[in-house]
N, C-alpha and C. Protein backbone atom coordinates (compact mmCIF):
# COMPACT_ATOMS: atom_id res chain seq x y z
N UNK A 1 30.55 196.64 73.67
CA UNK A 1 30.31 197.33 72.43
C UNK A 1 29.39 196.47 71.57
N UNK A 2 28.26 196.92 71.26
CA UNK A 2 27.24 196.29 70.78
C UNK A 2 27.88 195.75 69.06
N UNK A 3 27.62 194.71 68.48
CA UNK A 3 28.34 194.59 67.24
C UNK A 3 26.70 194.78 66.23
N UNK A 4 27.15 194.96 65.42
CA UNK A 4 25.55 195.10 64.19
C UNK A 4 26.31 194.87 62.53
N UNK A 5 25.99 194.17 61.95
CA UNK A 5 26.08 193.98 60.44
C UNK A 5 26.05 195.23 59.29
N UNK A 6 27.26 195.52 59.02
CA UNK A 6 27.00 196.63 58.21
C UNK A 6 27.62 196.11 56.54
N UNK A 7 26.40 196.70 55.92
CA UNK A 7 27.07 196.18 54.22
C UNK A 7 28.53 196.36 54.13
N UNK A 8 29.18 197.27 54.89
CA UNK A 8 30.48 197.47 54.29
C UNK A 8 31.43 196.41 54.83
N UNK A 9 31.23 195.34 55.80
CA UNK A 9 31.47 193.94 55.80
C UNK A 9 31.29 193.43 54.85
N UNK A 10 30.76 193.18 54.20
CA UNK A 10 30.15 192.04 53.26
C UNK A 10 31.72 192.25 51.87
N UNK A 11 31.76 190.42 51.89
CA UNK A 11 33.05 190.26 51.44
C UNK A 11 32.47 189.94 49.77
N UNK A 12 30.96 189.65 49.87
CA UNK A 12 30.58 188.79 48.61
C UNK A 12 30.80 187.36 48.21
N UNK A 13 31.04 186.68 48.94
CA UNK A 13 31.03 185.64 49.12
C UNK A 13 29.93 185.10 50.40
N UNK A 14 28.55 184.48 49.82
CA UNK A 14 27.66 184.08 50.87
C UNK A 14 27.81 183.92 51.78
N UNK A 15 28.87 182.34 51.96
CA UNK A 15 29.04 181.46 53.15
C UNK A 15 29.86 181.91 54.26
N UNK A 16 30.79 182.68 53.75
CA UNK A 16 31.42 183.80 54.87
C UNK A 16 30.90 184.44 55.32
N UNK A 17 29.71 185.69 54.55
CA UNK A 17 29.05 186.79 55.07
C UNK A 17 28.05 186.14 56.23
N UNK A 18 27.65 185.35 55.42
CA UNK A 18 26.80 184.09 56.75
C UNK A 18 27.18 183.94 57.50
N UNK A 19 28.34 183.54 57.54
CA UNK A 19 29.19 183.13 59.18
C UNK A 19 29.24 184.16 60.10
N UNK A 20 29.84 185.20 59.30
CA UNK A 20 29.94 186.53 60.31
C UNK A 20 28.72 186.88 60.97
N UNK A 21 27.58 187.23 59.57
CA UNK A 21 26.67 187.76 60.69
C UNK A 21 26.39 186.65 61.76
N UNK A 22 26.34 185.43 61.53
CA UNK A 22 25.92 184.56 62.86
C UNK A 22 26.83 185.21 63.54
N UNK A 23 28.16 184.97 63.92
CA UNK A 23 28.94 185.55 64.90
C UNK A 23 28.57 186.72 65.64
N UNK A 24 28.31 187.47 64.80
CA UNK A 24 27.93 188.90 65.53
C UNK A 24 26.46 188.66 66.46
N UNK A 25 25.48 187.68 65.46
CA UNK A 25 24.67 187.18 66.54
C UNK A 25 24.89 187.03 67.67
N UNK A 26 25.28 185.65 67.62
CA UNK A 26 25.78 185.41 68.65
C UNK A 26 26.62 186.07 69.94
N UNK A 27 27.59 186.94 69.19
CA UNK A 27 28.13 187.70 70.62
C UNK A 27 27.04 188.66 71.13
N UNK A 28 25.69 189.22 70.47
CA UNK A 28 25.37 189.93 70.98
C UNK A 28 23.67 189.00 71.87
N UNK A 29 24.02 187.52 71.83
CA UNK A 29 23.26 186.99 72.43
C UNK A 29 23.82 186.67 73.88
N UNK A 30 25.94 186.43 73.62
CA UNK A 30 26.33 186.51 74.46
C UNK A 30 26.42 187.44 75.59
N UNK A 31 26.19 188.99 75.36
CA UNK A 31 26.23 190.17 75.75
C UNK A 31 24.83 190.16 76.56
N UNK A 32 24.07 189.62 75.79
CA UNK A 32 22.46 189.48 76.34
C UNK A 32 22.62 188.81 78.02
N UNK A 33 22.94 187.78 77.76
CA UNK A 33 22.37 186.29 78.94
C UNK A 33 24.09 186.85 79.58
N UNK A 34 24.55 186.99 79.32
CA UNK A 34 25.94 187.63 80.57
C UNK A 34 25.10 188.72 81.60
N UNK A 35 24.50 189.62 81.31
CA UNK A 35 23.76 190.40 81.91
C UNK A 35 22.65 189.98 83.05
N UNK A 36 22.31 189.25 82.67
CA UNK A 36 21.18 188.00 83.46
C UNK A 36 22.20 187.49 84.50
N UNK A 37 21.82 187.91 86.45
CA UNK A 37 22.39 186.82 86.65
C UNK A 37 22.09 185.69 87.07
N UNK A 38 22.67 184.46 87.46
CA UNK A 38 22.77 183.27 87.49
C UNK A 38 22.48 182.35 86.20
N UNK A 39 22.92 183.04 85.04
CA UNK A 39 23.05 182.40 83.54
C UNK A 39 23.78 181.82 83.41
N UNK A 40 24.68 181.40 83.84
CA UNK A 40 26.11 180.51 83.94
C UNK A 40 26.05 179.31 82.78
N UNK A 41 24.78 179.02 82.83
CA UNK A 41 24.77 177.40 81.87
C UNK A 41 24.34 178.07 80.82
N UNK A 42 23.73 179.14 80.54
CA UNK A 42 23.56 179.97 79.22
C UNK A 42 24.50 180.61 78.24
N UNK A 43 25.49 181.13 79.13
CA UNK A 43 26.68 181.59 79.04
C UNK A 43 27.01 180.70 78.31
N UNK A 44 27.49 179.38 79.07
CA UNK A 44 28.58 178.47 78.54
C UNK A 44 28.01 177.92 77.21
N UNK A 45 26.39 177.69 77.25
CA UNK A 45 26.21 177.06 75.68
C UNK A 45 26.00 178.07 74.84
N UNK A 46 26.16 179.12 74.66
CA UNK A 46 25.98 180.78 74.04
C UNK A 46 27.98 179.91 73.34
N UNK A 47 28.73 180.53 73.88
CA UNK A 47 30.03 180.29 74.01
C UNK A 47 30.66 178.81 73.66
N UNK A 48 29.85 177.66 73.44
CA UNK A 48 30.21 176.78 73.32
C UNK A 48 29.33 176.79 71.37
N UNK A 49 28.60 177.31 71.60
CA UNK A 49 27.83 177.92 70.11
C UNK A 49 28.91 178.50 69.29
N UNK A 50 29.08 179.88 69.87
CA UNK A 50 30.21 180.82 69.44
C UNK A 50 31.61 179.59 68.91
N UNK A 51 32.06 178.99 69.84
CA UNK A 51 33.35 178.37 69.23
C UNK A 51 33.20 177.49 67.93
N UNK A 52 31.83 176.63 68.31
CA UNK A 52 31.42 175.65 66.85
C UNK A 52 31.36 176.16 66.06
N UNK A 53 30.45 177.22 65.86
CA UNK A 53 30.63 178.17 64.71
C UNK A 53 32.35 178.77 64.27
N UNK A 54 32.91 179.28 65.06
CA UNK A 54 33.91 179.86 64.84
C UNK A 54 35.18 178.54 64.02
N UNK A 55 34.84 177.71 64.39
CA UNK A 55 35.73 176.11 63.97
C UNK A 55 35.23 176.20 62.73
N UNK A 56 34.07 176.18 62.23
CA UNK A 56 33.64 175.35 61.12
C UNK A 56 33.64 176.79 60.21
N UNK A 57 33.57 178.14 60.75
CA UNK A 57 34.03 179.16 60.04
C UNK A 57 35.65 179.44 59.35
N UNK A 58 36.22 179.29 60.12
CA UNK A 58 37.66 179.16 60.10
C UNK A 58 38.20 178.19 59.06
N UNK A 59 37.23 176.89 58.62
CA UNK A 59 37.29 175.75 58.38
C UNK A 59 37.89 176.24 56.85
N UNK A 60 36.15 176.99 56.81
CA UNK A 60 35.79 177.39 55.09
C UNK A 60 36.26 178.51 54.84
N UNK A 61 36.89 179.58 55.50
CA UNK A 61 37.39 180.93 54.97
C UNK A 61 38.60 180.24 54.89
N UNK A 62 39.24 179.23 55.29
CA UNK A 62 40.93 178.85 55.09
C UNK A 62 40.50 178.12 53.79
N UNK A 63 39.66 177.42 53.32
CA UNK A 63 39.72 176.50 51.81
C UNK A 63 39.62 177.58 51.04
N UNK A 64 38.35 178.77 51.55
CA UNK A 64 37.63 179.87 50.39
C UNK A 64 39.22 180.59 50.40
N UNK A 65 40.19 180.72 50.94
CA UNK A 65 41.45 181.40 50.56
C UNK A 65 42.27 180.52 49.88
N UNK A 66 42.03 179.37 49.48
CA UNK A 66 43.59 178.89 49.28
C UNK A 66 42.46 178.87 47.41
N UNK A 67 41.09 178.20 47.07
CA UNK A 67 40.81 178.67 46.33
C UNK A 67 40.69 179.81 45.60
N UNK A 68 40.95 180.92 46.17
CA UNK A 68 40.51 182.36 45.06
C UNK A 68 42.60 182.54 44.81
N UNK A 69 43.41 181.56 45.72
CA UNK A 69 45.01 182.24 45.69
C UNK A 69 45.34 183.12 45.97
N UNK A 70 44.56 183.37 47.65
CA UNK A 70 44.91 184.20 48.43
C UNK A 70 46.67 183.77 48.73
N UNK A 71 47.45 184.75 49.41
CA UNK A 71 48.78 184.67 49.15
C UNK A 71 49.22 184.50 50.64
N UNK A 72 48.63 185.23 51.35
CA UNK A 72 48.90 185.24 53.17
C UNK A 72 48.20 183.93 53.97
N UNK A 73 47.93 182.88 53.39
CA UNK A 73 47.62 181.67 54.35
C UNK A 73 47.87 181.47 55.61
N UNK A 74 49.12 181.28 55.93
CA UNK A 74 49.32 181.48 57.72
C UNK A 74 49.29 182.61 58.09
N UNK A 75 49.02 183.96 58.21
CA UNK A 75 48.68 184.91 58.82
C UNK A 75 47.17 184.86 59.27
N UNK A 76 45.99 184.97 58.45
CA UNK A 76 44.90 184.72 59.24
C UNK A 76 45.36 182.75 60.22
N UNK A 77 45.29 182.13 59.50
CA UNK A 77 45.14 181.09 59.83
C UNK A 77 46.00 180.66 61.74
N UNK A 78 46.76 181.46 62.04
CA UNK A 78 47.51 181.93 63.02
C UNK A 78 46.26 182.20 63.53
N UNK A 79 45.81 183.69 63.72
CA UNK A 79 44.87 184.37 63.91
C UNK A 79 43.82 183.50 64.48
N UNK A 80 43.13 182.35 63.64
CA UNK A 80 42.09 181.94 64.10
C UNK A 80 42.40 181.07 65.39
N UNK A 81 43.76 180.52 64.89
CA UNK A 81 44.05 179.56 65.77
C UNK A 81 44.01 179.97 67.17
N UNK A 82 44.66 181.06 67.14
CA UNK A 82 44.83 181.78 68.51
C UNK A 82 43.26 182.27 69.52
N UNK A 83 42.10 182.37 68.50
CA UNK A 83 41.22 182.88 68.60
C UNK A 83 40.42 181.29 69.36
N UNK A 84 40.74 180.62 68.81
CA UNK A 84 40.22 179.13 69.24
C UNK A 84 40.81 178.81 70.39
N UNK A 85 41.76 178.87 70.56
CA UNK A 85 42.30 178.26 71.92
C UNK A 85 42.26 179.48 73.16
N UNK A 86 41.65 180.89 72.29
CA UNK A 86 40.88 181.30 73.62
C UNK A 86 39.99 181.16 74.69
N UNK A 87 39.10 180.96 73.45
CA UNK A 87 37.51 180.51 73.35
C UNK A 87 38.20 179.19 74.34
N UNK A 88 38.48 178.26 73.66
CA UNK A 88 38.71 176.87 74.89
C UNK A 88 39.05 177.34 76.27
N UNK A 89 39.99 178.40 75.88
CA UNK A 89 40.48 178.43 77.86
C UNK A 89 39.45 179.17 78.49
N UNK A 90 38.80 180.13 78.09
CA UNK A 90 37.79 180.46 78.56
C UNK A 90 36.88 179.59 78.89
N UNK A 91 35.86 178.75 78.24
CA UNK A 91 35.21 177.94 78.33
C UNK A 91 35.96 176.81 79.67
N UNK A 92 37.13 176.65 79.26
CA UNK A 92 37.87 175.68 80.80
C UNK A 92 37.66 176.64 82.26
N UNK A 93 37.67 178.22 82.09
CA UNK A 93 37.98 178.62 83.07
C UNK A 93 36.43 178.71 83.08
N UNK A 94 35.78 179.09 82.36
CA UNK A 94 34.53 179.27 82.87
C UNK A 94 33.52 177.69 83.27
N UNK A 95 33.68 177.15 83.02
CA UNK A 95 33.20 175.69 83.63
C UNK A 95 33.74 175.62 84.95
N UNK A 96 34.87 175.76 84.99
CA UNK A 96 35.53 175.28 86.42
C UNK A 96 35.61 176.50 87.86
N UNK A 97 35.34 177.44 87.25
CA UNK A 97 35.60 178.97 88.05
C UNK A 97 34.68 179.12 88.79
N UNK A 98 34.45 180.39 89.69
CA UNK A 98 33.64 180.08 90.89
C UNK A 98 32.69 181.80 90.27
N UNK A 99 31.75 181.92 90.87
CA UNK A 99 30.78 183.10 90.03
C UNK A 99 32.01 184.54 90.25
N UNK A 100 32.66 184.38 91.00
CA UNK A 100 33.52 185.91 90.68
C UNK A 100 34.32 185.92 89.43
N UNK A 101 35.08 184.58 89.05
CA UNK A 101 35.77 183.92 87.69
C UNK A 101 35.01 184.68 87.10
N UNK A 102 33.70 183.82 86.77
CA UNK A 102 32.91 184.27 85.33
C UNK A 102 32.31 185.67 85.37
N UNK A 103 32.09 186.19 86.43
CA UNK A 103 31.87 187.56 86.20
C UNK A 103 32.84 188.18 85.64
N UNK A 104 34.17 188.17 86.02
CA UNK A 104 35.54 188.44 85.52
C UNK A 104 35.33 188.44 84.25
N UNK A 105 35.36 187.11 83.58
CA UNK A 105 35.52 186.51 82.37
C UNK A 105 34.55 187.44 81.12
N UNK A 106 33.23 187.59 81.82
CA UNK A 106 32.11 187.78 81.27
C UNK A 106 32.40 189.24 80.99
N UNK A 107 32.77 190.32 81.54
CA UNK A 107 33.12 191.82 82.10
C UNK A 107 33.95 192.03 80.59
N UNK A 108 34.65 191.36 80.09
CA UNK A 108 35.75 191.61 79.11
C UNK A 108 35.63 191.11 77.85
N UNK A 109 35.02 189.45 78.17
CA UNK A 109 34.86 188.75 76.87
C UNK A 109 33.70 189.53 75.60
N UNK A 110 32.97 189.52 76.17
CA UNK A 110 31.84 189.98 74.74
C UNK A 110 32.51 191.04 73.70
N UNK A 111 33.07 192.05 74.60
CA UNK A 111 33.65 193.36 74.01
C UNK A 111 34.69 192.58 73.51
N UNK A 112 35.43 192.16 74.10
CA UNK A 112 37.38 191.93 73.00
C UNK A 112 36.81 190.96 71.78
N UNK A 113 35.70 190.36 71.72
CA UNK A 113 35.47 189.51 70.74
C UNK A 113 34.70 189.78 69.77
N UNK A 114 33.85 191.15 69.87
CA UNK A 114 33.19 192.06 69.01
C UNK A 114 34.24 192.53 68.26
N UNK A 115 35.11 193.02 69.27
CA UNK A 115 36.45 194.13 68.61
C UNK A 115 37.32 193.16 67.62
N UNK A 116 37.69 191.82 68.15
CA UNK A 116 38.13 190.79 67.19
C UNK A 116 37.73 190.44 66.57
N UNK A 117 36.18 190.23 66.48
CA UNK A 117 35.64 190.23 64.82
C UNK A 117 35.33 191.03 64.18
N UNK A 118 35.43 192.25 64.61
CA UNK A 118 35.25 193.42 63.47
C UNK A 118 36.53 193.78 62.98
N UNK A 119 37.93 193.44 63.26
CA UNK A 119 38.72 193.34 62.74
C UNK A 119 39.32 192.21 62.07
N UNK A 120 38.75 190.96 62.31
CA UNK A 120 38.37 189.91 61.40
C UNK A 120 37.70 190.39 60.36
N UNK A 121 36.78 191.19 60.32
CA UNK A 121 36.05 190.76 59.05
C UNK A 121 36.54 191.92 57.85
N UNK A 122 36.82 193.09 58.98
CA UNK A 122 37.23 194.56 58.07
C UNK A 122 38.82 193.84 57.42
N UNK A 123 39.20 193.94 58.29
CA UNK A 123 40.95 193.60 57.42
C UNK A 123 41.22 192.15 56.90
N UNK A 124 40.35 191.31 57.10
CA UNK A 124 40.76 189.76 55.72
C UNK A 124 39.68 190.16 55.18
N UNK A 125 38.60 191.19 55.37
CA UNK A 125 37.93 191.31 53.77
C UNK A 125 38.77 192.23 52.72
N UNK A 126 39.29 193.33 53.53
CA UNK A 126 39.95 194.10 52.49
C UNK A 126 41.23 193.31 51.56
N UNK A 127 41.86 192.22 52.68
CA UNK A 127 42.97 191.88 51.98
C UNK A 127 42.13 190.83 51.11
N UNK A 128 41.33 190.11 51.41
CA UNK A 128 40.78 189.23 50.31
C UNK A 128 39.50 189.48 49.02
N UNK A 129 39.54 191.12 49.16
CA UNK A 129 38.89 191.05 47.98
C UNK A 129 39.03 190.95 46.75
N UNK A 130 40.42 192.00 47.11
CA UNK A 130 40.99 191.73 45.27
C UNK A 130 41.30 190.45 44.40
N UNK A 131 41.22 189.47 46.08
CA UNK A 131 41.05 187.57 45.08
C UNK A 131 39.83 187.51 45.08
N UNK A 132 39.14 187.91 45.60
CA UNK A 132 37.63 187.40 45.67
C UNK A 132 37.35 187.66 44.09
N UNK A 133 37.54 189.27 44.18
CA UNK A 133 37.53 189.72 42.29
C UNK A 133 37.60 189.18 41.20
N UNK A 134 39.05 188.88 41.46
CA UNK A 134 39.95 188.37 40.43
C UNK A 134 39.66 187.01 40.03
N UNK A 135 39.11 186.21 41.26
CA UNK A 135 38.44 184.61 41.14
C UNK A 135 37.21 185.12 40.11
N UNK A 136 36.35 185.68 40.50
CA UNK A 136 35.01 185.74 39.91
C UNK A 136 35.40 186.10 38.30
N UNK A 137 36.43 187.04 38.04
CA UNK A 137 36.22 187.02 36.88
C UNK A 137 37.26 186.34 35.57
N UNK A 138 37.73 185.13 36.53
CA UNK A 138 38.34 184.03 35.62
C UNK A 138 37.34 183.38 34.85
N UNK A 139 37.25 183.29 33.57
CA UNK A 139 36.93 182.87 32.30
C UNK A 139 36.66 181.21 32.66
N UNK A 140 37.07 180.77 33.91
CA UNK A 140 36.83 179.37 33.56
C UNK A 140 36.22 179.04 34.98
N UNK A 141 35.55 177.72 34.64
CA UNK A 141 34.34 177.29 35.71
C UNK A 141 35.26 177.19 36.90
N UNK A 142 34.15 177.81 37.54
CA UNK A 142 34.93 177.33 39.65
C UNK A 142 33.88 176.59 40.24
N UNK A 143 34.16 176.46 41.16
CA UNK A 143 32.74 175.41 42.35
C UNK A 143 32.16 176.81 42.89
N UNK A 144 31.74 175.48 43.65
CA UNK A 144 30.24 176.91 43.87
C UNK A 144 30.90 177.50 45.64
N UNK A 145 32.40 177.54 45.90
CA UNK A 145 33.08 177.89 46.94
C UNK A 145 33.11 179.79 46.78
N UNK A 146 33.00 179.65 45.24
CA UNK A 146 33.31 181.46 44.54
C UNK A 146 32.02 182.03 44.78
N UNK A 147 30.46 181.16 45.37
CA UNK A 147 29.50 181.99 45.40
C UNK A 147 28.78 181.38 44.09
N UNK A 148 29.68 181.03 43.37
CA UNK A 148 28.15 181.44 41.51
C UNK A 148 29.44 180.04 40.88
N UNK A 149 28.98 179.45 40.14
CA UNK A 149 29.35 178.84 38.90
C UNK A 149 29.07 179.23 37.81
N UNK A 150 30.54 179.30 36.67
CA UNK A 150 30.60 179.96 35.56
C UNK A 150 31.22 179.14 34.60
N UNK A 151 30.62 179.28 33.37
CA UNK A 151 31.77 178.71 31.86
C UNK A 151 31.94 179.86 30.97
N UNK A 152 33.23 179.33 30.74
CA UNK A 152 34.43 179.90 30.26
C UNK A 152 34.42 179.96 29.00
């Protein structure tokens, strides 16, 4: 399932919306070079891309929540975790697996991870907008984590 950037993602907050669309990049670069065969080493640094990003995403949507006083902290944060130590076993199985493995691997991954980030981004944007909101329009200065710096 091809993924594509639609405004109605967009959380309003830059550094997130950034992340995502890279993500979606990326899986649909992954979707690309899976198709190609004997890409195997493309694959894996496509996917070894995908996880760095996904770490250092995870990093800043867990601070950008605990700043705006988002209330559900370990629920996404679960979520990512689980999402990370996919990505690793994959990446283990796909390094070590023999070309039927990664065809396997390849056959399923792009799609469940489109589908997992479009429900990443649709349902912790909806639950985090009304902080996203509610941050922006506190009367007193925030960092520049809210997108904009303001005085109060």
């Amino acid at each position: 399932m091809p993924i594509v950037w639609d405004a109605a993602f967009c959380l309003g907050e830059e550094a997130i919306d950034a992340d995502h669309r890279a993500m979606m990049a990326l899986i649909r670069v992954l979707e690309g070079v899976a198709a190609r065969p004997g890409s195997g080493s493309a694959v894996e640094t496509v996917l070894i891309q995908l996880r760095d990003l996904c770490l250092a995403h995870f990093t800043r949507e867990e601070a950008f929540q605990r700043a705006i006083g988002f209330p559900d902290l370990d629920g996404p944060r679960l979520g990512h975790q689980m999402l990370l130590k996919r990505l690793d076993a994959v990446l283990a199985h796909f390094s070590s697996g023999s070309d039927q493995i990664r065809a396997g691997i390849l056959r399923i991954l792009a799609d469940s991870l489109a589908t997992w980030l479009a429900f990443h981004i649709t349902r912790g944007g909806a639950a985090m907008r009304p902080y996203v909101e509610a941050a922006r329009r506190r009367p007193r200065r925030r960092s520049s984590s809210l997108g904009r710096q303001q005085a109060g």
